[in-house]
Structure formats: C-alpha cells, structure tokens
PDB file of N, CA and C in Angstrom:
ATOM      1  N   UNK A   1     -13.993 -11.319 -10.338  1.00  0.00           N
ATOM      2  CA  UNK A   1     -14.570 -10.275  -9.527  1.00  0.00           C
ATOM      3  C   UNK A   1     -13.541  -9.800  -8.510  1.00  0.00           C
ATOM      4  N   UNK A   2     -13.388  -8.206  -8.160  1.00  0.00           N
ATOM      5  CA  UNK A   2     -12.971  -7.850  -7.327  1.00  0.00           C
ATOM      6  C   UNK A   2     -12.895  -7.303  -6.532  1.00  0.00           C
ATOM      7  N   UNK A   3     -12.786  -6.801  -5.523  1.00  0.00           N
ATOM      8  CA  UNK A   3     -13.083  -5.129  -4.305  1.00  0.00           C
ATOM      9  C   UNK A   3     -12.054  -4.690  -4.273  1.00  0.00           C
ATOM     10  N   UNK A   4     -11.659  -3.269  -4.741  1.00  0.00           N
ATOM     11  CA  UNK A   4     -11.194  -1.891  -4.147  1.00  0.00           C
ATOM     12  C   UNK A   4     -11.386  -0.955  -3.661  1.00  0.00           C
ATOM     13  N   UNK A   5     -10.488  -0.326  -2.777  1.00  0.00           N
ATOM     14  CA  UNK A   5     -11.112   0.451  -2.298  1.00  0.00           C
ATOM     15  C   UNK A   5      -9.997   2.089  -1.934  1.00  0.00           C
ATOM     16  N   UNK A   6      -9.938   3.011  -2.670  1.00  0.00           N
ATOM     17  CA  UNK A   6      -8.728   3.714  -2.025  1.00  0.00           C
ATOM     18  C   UNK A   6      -8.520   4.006  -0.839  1.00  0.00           C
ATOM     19  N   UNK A   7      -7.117   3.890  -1.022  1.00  0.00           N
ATOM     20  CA  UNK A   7      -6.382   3.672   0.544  1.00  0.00           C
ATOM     21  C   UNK A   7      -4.553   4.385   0.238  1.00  0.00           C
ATOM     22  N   UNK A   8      -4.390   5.050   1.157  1.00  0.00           N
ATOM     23  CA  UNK A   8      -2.874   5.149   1.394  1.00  0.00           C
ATOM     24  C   UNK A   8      -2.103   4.043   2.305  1.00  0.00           C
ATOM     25  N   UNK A   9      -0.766   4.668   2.409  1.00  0.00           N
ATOM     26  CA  UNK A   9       0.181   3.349   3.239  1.00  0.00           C
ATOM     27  C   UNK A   9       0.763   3.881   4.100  1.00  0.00           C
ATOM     28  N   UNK A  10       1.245   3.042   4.671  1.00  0.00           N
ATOM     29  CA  UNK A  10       2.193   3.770   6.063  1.00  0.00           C
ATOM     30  C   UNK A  10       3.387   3.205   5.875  1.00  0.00           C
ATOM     31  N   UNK A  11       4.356   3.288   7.012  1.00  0.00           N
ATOM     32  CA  UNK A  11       5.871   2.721   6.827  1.00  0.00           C
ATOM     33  C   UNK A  11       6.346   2.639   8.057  1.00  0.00           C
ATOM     34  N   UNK A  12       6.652   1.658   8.676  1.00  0.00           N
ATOM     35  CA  UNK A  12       7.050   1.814  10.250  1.00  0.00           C
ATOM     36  C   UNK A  12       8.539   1.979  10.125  1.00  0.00           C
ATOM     37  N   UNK A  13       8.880   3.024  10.998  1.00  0.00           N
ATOM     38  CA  UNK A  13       9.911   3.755  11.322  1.00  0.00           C
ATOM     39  C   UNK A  13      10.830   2.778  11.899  1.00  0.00           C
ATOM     40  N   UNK A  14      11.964   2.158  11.138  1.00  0.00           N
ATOM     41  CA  UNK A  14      12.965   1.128  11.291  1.00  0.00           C
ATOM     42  C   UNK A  14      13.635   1.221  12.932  1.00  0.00           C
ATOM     43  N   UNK A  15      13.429   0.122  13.786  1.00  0.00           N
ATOM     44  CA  UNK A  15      14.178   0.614  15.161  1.00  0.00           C
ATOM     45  C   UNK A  15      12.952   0.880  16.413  1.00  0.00           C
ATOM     46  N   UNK A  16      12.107   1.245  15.616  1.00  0.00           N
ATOM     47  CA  UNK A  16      10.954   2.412  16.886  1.00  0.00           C
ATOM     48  C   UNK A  16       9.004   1.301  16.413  1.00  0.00           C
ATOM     49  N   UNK A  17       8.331   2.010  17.165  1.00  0.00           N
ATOM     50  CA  UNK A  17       6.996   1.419  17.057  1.00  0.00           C
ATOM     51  C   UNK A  17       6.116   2.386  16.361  1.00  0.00           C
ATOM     52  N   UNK A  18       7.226   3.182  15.894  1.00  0.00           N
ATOM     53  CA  UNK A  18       6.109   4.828  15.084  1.00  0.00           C
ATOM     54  C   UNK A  18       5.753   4.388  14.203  1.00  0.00           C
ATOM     55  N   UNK A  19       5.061   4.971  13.743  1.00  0.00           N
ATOM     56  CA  UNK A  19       4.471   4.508  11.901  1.00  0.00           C
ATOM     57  C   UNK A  19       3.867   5.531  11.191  1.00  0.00           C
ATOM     58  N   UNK A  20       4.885   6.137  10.190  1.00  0.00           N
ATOM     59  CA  UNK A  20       4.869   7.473   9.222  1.00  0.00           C
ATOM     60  C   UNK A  20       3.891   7.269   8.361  1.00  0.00           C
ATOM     61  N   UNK A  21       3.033   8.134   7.864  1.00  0.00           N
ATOM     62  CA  UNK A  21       2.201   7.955   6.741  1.00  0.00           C
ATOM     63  C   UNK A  21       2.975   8.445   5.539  1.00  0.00           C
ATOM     64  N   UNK A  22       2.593   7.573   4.452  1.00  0.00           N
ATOM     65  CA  UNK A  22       2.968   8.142   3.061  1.00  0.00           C
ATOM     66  C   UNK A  22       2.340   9.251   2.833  1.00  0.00           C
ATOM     67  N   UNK A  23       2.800   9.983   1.611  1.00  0.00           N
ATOM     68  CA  UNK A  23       1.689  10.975   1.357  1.00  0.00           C
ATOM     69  C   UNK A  23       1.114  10.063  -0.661  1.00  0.00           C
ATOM     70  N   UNK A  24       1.851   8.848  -0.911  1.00  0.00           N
ATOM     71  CA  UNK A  24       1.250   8.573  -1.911  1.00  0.00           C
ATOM     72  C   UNK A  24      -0.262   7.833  -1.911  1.00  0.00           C
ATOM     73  N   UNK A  25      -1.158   8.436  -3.148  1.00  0.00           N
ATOM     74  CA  UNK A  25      -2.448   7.812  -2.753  1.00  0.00           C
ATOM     75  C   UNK A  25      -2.648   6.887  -3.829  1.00  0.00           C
ATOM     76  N   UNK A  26      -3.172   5.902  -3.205  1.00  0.00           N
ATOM     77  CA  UNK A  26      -3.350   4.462  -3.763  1.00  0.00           C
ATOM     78  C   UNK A  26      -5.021   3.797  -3.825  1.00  0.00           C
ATOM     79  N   UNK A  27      -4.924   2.639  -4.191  1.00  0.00           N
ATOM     80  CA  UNK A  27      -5.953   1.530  -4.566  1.00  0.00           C
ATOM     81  C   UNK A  27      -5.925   0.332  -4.064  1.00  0.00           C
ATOM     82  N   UNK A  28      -6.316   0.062  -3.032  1.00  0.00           N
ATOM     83  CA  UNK A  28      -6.453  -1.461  -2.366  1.00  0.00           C
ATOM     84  C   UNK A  28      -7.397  -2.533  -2.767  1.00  0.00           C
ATOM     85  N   UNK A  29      -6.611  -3.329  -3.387  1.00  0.00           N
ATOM     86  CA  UNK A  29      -7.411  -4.413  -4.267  1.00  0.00           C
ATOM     87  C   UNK A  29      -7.400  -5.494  -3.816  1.00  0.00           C
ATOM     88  N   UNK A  30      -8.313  -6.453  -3.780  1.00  0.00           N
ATOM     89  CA  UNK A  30      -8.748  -7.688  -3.310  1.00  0.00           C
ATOM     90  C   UNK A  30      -9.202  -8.266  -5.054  1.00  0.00           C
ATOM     91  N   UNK A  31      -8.929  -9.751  -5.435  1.00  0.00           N
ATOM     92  CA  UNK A  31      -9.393 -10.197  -6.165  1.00  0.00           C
ATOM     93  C   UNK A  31      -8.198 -11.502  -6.980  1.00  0.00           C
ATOM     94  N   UNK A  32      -8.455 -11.787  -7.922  1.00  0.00           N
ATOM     95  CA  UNK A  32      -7.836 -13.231  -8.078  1.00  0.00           C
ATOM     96  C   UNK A  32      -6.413 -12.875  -9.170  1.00  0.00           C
ATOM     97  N   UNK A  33      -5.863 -13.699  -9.171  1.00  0.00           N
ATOM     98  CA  UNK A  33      -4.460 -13.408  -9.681  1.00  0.00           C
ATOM     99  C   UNK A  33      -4.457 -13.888 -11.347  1.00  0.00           C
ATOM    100  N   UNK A  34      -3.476 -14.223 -11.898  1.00  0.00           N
ATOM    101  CA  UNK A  34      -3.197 -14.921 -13.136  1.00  0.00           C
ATOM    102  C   UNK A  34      -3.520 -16.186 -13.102  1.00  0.00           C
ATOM    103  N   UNK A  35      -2.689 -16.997 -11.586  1.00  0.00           N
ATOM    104  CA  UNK A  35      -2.792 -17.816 -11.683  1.00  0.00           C
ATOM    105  C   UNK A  35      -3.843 -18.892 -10.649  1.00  0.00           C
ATOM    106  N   UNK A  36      -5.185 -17.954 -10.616  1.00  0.00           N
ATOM    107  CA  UNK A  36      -6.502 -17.604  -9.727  1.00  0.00           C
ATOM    108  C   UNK A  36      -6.364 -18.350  -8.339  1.00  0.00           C
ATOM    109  N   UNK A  37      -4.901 -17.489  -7.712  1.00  0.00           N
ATOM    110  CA  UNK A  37      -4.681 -17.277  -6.607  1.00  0.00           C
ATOM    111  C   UNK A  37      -5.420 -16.097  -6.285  1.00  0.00           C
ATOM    112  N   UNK A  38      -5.601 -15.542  -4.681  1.00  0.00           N
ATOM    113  CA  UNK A  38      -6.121 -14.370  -4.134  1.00  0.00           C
ATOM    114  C   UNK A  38      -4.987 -13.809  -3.981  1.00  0.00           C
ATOM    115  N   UNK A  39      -4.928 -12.262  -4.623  1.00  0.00           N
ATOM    116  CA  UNK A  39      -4.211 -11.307  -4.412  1.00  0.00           C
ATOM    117  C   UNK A  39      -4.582  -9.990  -3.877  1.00  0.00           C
ATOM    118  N   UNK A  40      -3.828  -9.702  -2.635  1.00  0.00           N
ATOM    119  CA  UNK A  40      -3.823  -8.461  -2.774  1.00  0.00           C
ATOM    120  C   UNK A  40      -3.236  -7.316  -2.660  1.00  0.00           C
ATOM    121  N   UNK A  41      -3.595  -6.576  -3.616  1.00  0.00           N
ATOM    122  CA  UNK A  41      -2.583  -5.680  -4.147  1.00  0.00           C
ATOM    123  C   UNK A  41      -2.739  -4.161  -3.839  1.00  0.00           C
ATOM    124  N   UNK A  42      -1.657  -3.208  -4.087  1.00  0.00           N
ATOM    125  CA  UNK A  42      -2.118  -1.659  -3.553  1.00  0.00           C
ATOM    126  C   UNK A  42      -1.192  -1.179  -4.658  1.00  0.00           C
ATOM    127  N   UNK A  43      -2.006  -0.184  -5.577  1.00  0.00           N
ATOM    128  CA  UNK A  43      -1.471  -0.048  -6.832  1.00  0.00           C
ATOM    129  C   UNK A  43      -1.368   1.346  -6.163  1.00  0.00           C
ATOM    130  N   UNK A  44      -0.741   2.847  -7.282  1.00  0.00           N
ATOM    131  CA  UNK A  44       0.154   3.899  -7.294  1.00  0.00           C
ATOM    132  C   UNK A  44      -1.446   4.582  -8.417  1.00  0.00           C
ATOM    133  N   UNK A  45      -1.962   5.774  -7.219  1.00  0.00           N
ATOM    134  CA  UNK A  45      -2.974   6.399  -8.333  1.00  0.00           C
ATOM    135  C   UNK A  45      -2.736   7.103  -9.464  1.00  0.00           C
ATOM    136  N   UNK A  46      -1.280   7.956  -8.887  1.00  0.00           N
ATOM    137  CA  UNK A  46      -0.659   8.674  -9.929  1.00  0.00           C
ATOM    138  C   UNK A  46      -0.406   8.201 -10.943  1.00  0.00           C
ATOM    139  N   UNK A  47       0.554   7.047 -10.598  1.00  0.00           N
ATOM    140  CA  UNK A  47       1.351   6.220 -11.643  1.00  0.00           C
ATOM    141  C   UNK A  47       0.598   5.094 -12.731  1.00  0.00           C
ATOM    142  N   UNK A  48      -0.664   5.062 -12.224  1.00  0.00           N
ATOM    143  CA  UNK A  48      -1.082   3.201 -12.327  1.00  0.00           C
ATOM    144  C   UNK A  48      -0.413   2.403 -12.266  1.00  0.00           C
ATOM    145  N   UNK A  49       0.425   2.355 -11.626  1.00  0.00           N
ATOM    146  CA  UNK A  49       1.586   0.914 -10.854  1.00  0.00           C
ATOM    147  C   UNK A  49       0.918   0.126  -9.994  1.00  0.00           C
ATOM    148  N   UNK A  50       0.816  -1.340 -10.173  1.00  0.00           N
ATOM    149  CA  UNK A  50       0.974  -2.022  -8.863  1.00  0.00           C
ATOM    150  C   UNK A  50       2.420  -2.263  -7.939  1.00  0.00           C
ATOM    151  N   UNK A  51       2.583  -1.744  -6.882  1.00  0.00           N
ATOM    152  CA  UNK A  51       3.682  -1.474  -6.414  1.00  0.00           C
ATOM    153  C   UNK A  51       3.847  -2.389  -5.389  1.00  0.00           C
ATOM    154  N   UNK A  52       2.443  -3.159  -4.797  1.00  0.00           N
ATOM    155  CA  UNK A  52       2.780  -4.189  -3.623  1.00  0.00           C
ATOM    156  C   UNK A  52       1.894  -5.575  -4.255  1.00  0.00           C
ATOM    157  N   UNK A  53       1.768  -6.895  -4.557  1.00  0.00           N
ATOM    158  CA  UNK A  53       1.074  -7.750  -4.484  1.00  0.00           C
ATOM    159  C   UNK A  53       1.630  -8.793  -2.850  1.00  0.00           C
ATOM    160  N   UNK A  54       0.610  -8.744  -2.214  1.00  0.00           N
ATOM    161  CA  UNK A  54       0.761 -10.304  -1.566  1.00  0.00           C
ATOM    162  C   UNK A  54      -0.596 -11.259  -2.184  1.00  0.00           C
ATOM    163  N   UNK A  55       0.148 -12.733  -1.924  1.00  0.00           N
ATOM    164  CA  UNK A  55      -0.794 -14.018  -2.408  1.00  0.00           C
ATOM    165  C   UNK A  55      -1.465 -14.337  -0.887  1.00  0.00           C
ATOM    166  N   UNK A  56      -2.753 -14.771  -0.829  1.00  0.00           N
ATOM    167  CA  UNK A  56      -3.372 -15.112  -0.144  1.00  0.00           C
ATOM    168  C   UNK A  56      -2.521 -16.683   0.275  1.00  0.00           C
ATOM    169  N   UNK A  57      -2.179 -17.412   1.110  1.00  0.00           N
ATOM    170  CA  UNK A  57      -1.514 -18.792   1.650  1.00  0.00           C
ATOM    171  C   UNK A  57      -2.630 -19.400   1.941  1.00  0.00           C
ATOM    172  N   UNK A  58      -3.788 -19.450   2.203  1.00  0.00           N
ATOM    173  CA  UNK A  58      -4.959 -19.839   2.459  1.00  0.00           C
ATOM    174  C   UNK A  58      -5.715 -20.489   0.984  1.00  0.00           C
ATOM    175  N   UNK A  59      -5.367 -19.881  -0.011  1.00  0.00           N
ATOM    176  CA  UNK A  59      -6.110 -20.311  -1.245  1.00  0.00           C
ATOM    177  C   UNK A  59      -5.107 -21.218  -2.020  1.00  0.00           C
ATOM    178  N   UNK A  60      -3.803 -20.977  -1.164  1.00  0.00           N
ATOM    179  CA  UNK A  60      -3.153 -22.482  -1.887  1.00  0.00           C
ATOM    180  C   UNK A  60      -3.719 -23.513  -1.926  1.00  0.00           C
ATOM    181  N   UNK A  61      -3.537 -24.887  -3.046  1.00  0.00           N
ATOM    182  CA  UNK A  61      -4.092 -25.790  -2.838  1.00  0.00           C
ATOM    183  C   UNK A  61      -3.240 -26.699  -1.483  1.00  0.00           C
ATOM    184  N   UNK A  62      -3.621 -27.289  -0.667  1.00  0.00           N
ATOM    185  CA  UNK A  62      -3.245 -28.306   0.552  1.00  0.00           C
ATOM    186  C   UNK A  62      -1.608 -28.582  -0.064  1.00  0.00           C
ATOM    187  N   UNK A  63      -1.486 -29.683  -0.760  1.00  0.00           N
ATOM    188  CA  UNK A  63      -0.788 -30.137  -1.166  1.00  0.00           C
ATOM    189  C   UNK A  63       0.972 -29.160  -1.694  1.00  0.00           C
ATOM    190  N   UNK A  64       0.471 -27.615  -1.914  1.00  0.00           N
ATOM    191  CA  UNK A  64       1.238 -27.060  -2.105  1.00  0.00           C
ATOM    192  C   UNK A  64       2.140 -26.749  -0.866  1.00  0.00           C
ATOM    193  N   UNK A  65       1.254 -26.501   0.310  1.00  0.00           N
ATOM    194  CA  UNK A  65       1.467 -26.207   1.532  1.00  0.00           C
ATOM    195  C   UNK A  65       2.184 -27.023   2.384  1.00  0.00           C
ATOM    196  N   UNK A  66       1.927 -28.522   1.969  1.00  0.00           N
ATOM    197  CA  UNK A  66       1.791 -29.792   2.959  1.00  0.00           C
ATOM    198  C   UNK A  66       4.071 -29.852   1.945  1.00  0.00           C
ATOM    199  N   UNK A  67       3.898 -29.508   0.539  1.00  0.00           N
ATOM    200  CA  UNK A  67       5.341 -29.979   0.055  1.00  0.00           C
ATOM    201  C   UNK A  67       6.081 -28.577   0.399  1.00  0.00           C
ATOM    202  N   UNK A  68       5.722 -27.474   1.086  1.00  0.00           N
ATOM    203  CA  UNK A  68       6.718 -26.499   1.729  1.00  0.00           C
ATOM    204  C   UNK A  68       7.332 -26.932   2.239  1.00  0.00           C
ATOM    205  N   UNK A  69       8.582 -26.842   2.384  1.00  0.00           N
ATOM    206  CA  UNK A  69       9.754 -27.133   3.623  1.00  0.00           C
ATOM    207  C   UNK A  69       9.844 -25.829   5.094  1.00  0.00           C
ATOM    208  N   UNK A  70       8.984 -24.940   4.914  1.00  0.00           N
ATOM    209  CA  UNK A  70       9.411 -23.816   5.782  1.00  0.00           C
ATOM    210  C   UNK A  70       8.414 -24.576   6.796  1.00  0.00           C
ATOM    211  N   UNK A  71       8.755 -24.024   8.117  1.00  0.00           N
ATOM    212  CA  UNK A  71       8.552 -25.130   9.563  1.00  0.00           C
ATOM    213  C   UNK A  71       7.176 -24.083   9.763  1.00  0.00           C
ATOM    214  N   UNK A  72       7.001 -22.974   9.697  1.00  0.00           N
ATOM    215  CA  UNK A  72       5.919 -22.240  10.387  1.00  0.00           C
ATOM    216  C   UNK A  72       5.119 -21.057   8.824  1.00  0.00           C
ATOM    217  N   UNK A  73       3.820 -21.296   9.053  1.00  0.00           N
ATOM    218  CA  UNK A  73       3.547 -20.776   8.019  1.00  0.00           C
ATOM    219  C   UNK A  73       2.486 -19.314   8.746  1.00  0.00           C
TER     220      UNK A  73
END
C-alpha cells in the first residue's frame, strides 16, 4: 500500500536562504521499497521517472543501525 500525492520541488539557491521553485510537476510517494523498506519518492509526471528516492532510517531493523559506524544519525 501506498500514498501519493502531486507535488512540485524547490531548490535552495546555493550560498543564500532563497528557495526557487521548479517548474517540473511531479508525484510524491510514500510506500514500501523492494526491499520493504519505507520509501519516499518524487517521480517526473512528464517523464514517469523516479528522480528522487529517500529510505525511511526509522524502518531499519535496530541492529542495522546499532552496526553503522557514522557517530550521528
């Protein structure tokens, strides 16, 4: 199961606190991955591309988290 919902993106202006809007229109998806991690993703309406996935760090299992070496999560 999943939720989308269309949505565009923005882009913060490298240097400054502005933040440009795209003019591409997209699909904001919530729902489970391949490897039934939580993903979410913002696919390309034109294109049907998924162009961004992030993994949810929260739906890792413990153990994945606990054998990270990075100090701050």
């Amino acid at each position: 199961m999943s939720l989308s919902v269309k949505a565009g993106r923005s882009y913060r202006v490298t240097g400054t606190n502005r933040v440009e809007p795209s003019t591409t229109k997209g699909t904001l998806a919530l729902g489970p991955g391949e490897e039934g991690l939580l993903h979410l993703t913002w696919k390309n309406r034109e294109t049907d591309s998924v162009e961004d996935v992030r993994v949810n760090i929260h739906s890792l299992p413990r153990s994945v988290l606990i054998a990270c070496d990075i100090p701050r999560i």
